[in-house]
N, C-alpha and C. Protein backbone atom coordinates (compact mmCIF):
# COMPACT_ATOMS: atom_id res chain seq x y z
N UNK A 1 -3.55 16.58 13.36
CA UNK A 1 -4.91 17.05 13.22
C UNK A 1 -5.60 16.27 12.10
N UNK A 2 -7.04 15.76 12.68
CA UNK A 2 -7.64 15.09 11.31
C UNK A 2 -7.81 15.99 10.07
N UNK A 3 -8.04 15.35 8.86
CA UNK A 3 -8.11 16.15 7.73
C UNK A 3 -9.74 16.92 8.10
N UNK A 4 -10.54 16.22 8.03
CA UNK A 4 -11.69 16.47 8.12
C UNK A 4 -11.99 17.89 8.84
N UNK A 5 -11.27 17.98 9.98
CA UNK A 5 -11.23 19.18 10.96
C UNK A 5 -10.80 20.27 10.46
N UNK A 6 -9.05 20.34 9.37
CA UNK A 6 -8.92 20.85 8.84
C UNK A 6 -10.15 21.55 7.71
N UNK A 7 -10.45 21.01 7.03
CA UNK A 7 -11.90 21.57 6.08
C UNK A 7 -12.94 22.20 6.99
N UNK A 8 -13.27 21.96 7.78
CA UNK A 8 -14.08 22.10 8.71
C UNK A 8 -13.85 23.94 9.02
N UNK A 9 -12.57 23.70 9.37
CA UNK A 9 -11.91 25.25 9.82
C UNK A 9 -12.11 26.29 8.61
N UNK A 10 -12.09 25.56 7.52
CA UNK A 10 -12.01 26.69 6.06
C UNK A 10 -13.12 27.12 6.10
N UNK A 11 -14.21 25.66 5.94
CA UNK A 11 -15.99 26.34 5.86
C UNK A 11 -16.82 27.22 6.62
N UNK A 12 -16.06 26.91 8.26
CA UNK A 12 -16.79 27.31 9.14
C UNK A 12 -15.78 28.75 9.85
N UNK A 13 -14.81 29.28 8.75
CA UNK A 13 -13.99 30.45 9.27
C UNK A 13 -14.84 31.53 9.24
N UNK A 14 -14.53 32.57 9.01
CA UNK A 14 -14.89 33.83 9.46
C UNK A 14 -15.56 34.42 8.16
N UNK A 15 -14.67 34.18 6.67
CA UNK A 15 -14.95 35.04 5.64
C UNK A 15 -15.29 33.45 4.94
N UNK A 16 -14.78 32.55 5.08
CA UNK A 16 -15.19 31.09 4.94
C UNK A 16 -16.77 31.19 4.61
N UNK A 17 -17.50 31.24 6.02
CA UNK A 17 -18.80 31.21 5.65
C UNK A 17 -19.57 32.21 4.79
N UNK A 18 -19.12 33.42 4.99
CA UNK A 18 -19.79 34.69 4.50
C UNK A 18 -19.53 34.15 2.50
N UNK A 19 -18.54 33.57 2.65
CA UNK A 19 -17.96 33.28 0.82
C UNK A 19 -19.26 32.26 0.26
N UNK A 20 -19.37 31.44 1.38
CA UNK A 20 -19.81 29.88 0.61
C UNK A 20 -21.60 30.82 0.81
N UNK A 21 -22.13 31.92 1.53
CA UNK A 21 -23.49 32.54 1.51
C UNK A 21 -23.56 32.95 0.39
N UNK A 22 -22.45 33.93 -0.15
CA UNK A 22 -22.96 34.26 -1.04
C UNK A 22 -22.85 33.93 -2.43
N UNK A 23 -21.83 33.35 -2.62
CA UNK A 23 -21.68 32.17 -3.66
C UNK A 23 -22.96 31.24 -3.73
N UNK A 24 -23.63 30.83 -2.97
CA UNK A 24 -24.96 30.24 -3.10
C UNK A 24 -25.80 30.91 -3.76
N UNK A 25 -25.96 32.30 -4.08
CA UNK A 25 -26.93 32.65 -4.13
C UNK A 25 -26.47 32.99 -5.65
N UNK A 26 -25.15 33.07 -6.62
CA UNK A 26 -24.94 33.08 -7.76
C UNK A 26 -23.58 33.46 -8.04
N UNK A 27 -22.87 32.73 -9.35
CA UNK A 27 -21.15 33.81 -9.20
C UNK A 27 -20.96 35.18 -9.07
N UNK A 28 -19.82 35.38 -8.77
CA UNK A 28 -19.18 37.01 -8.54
C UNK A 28 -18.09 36.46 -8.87
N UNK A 29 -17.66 38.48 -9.45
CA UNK A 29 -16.54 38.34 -9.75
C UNK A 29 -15.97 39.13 -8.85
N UNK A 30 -14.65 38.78 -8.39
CA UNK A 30 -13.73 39.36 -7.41
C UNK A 30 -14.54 40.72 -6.45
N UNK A 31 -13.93 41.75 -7.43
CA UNK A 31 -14.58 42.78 -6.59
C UNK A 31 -16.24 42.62 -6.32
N UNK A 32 -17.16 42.14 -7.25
CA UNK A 32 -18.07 42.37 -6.86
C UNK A 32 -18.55 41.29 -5.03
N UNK A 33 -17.79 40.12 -5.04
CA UNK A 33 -18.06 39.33 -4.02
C UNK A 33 -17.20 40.32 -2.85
N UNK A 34 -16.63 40.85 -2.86
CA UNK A 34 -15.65 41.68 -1.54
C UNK A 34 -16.51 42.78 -0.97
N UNK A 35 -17.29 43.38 -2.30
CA UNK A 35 -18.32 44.52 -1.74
C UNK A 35 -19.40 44.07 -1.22
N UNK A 36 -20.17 42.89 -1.75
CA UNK A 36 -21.21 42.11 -0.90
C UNK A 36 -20.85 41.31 0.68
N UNK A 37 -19.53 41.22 0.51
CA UNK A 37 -18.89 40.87 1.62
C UNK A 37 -19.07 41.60 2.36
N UNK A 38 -18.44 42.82 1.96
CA UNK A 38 -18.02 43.70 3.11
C UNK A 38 -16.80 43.87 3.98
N UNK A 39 -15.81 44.78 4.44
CA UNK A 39 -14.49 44.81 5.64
C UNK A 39 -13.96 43.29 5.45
N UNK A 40 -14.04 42.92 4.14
CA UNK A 40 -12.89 42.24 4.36
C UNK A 40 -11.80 41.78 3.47
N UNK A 41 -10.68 42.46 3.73
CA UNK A 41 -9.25 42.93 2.93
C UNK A 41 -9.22 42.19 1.47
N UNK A 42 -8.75 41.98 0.55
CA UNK A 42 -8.31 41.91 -1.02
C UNK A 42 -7.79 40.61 -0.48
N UNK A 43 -6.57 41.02 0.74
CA UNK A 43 -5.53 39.85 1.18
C UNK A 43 -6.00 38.71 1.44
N UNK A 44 -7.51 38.40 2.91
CA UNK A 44 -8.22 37.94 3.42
C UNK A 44 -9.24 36.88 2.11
N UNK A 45 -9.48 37.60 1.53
CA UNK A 45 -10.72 37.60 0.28
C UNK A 45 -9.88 36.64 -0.98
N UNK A 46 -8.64 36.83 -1.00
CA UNK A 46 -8.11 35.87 -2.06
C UNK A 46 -7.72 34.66 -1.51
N UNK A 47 -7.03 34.86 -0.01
CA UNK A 47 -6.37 33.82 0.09
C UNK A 47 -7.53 32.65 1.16
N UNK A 48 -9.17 33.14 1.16
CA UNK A 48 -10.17 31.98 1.40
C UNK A 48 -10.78 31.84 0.15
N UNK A 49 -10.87 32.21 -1.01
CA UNK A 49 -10.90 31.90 -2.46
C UNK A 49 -9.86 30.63 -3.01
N UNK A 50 -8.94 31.48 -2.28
CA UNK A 50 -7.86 29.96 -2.70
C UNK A 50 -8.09 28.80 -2.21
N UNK A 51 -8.27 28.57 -0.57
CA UNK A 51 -8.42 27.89 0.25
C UNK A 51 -9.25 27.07 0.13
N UNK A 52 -10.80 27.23 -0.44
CA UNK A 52 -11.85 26.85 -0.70
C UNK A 52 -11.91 26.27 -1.90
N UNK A 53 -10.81 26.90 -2.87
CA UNK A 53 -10.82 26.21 -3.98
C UNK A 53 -9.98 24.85 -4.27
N UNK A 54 -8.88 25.08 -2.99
CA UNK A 54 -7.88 23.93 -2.93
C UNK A 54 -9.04 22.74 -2.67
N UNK A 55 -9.70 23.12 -1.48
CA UNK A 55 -10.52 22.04 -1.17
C UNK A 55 -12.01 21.66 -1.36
N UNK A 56 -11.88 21.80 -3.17
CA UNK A 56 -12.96 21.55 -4.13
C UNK A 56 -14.18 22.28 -3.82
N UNK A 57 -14.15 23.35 -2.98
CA UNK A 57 -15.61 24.02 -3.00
C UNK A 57 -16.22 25.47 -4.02
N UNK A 58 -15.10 26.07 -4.44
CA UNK A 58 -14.73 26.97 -5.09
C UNK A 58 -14.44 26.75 -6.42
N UNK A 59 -15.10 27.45 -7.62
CA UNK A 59 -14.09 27.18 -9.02
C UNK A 59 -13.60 28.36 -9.31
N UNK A 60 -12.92 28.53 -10.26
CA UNK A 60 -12.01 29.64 -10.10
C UNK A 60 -12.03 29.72 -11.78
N UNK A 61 -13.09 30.51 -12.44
CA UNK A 61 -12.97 30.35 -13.92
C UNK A 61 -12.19 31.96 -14.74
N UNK A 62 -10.89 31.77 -15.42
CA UNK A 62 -10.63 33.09 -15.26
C UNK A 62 -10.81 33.01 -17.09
N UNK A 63 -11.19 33.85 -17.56
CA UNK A 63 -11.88 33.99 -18.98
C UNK A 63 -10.20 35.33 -19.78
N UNK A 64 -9.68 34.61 -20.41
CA UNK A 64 -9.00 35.32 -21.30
C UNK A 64 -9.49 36.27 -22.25
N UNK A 65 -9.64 37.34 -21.31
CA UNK A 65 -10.05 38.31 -22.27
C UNK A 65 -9.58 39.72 -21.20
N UNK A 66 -9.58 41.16 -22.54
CA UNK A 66 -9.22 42.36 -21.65
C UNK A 66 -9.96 43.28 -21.34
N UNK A 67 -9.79 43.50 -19.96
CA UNK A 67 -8.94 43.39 -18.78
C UNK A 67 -9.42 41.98 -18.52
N UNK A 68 -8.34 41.60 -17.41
CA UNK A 68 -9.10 39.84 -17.23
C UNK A 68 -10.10 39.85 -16.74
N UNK A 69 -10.81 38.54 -16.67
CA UNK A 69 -12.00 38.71 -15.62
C UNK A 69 -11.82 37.12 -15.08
N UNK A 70 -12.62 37.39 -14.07
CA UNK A 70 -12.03 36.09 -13.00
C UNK A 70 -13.57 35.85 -12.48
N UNK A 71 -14.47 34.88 -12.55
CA UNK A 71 -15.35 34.71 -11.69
C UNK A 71 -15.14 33.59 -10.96
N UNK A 72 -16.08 33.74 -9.63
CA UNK A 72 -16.00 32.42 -8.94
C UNK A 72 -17.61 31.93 -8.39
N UNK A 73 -17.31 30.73 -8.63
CA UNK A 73 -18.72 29.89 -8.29
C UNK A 73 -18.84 28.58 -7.49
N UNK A 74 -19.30 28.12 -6.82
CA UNK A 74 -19.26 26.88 -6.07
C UNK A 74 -19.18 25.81 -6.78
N UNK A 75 -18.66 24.66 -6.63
CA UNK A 75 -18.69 23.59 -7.06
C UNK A 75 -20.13 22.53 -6.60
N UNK A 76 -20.28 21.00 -6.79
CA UNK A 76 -21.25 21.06 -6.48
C UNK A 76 -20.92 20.27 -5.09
N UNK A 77 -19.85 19.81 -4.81
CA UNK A 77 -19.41 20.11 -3.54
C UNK A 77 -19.68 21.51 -2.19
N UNK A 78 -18.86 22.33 -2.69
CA UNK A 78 -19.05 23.72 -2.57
C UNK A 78 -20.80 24.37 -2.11
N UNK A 79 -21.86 23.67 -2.93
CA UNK A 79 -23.07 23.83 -2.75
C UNK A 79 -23.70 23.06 -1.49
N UNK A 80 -23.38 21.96 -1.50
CA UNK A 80 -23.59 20.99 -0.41
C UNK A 80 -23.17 21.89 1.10
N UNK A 81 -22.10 21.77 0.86
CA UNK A 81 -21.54 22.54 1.90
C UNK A 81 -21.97 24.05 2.74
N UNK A 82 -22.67 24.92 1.21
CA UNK A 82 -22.96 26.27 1.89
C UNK A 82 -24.29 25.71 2.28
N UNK A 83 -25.19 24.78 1.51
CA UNK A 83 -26.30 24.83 2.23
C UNK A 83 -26.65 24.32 3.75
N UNK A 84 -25.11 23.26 4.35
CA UNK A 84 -25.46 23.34 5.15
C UNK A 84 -25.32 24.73 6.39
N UNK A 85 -24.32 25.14 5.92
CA UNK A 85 -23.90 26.58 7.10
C UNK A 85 -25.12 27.50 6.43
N UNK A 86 -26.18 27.99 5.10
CA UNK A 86 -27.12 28.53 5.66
C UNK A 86 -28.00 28.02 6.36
N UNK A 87 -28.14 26.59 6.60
CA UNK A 87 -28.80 26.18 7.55
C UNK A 87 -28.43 26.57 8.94
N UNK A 88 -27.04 26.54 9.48
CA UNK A 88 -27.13 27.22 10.45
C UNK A 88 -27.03 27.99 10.68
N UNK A 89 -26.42 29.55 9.84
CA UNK A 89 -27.17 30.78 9.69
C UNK A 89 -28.62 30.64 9.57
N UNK A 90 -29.73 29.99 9.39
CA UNK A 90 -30.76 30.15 9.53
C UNK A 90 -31.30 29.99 11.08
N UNK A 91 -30.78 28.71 11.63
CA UNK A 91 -31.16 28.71 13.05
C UNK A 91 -30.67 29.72 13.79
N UNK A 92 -29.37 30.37 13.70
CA UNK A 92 -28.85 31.19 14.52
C UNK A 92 -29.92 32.58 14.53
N UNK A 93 -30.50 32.71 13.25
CA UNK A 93 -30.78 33.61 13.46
C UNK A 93 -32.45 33.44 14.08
N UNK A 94 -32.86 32.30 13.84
CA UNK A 94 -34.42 32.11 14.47
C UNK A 94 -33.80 31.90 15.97
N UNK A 95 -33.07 31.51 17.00
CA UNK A 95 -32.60 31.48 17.56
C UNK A 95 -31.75 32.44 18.26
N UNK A 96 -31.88 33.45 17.97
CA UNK A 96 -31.08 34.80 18.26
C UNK A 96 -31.86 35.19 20.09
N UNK A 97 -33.21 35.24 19.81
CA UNK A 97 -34.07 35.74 21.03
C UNK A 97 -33.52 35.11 22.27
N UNK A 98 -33.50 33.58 22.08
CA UNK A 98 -33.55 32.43 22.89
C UNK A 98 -31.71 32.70 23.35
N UNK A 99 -30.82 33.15 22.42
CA UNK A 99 -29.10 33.43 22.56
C UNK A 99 -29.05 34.96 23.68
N UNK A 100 -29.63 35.82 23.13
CA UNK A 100 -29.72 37.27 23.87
C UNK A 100 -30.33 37.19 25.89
N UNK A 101 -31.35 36.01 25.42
CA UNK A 101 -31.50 36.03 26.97
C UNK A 101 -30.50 34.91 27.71
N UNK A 102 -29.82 34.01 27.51
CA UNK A 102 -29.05 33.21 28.05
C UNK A 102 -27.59 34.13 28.27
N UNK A 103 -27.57 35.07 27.29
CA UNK A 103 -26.39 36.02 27.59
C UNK A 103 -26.85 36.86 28.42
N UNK A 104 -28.02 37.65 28.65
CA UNK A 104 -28.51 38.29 29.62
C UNK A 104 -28.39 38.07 31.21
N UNK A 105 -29.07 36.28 31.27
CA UNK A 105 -28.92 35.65 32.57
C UNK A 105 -27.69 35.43 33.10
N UNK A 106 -26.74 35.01 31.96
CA UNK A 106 -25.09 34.99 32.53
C UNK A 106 -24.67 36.34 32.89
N UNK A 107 -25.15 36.89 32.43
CA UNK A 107 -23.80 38.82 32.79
C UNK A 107 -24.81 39.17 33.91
N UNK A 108 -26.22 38.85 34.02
CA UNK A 108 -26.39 39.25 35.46
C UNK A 108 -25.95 37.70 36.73
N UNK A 109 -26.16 36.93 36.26
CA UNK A 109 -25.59 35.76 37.33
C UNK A 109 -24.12 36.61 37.63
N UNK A 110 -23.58 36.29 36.35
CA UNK A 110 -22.05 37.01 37.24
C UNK A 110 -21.97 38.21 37.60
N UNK A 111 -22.61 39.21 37.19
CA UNK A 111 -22.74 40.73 37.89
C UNK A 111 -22.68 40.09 39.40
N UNK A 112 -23.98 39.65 39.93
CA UNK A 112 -24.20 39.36 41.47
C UNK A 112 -22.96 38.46 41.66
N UNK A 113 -22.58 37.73 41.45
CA UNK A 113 -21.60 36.71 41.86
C UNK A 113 -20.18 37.91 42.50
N UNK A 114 -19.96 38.94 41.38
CA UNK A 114 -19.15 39.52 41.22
C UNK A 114 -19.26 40.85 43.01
N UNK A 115 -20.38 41.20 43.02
CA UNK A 115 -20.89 42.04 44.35
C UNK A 115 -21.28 40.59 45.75
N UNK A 116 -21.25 40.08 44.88
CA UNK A 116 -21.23 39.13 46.69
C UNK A 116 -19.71 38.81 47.20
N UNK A 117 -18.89 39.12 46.16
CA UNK A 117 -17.29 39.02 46.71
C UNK A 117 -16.63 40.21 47.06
């Protein structure tokens, strides 16, 4: 598998993108990025923190002091990158109308397809 594809898969995963949204918009620290997140596990949430950070998009600044604190922030890699996926969170969503009826026309194309057999 190319490398490139590999990265590709991190940015454009599931909690991947939702990380690099809201990291754009300023750091969080752990819990606070999981609750803006939303449903998705401690497990899930560290180990695309890691992932992202392996592959320079993520920094990972953990401040010696008590209790610890850990924030995370994009690199300027990391920035490049989310701005392009809110770009296509942006089309998807100007584009939503134009998605709802092409799914519409398919489930009735195949509805009939489905009664003519």
């Amino acid at each position: 598998m190319c490398p490139h594809r590999v990265v590709l898969e991190h940015v454009t995963s599931r909690w991947g993108v939702l990380v690099l949204l809201e990291l754009l918009e300023r750091p969080y620290r752990f819990s606070e990025l999981r609750r803006a997140i939303g449903r998705v596990s401690e497990k899930m949430l560290t180990q695309t923190l890691q992932t992202l950070e392996r592959d320079g998009l993520v920094h990972r600044d953990a401040k010696p002091v008590i209790p610890p604190r850990v924030d995370y922030s994009l690199t300027n890699l990391g920035r490049e990158a989310a701005a392009q996926v809110k770009a296509l969170a942006g089309w998807t969503a100007q584009r939503m109308p134009d998605v709802e009826a092409a799914r519409r026309a398919y489930d009735e194309a195949r509805a009939e397809r489905a009664r003519a057999e």
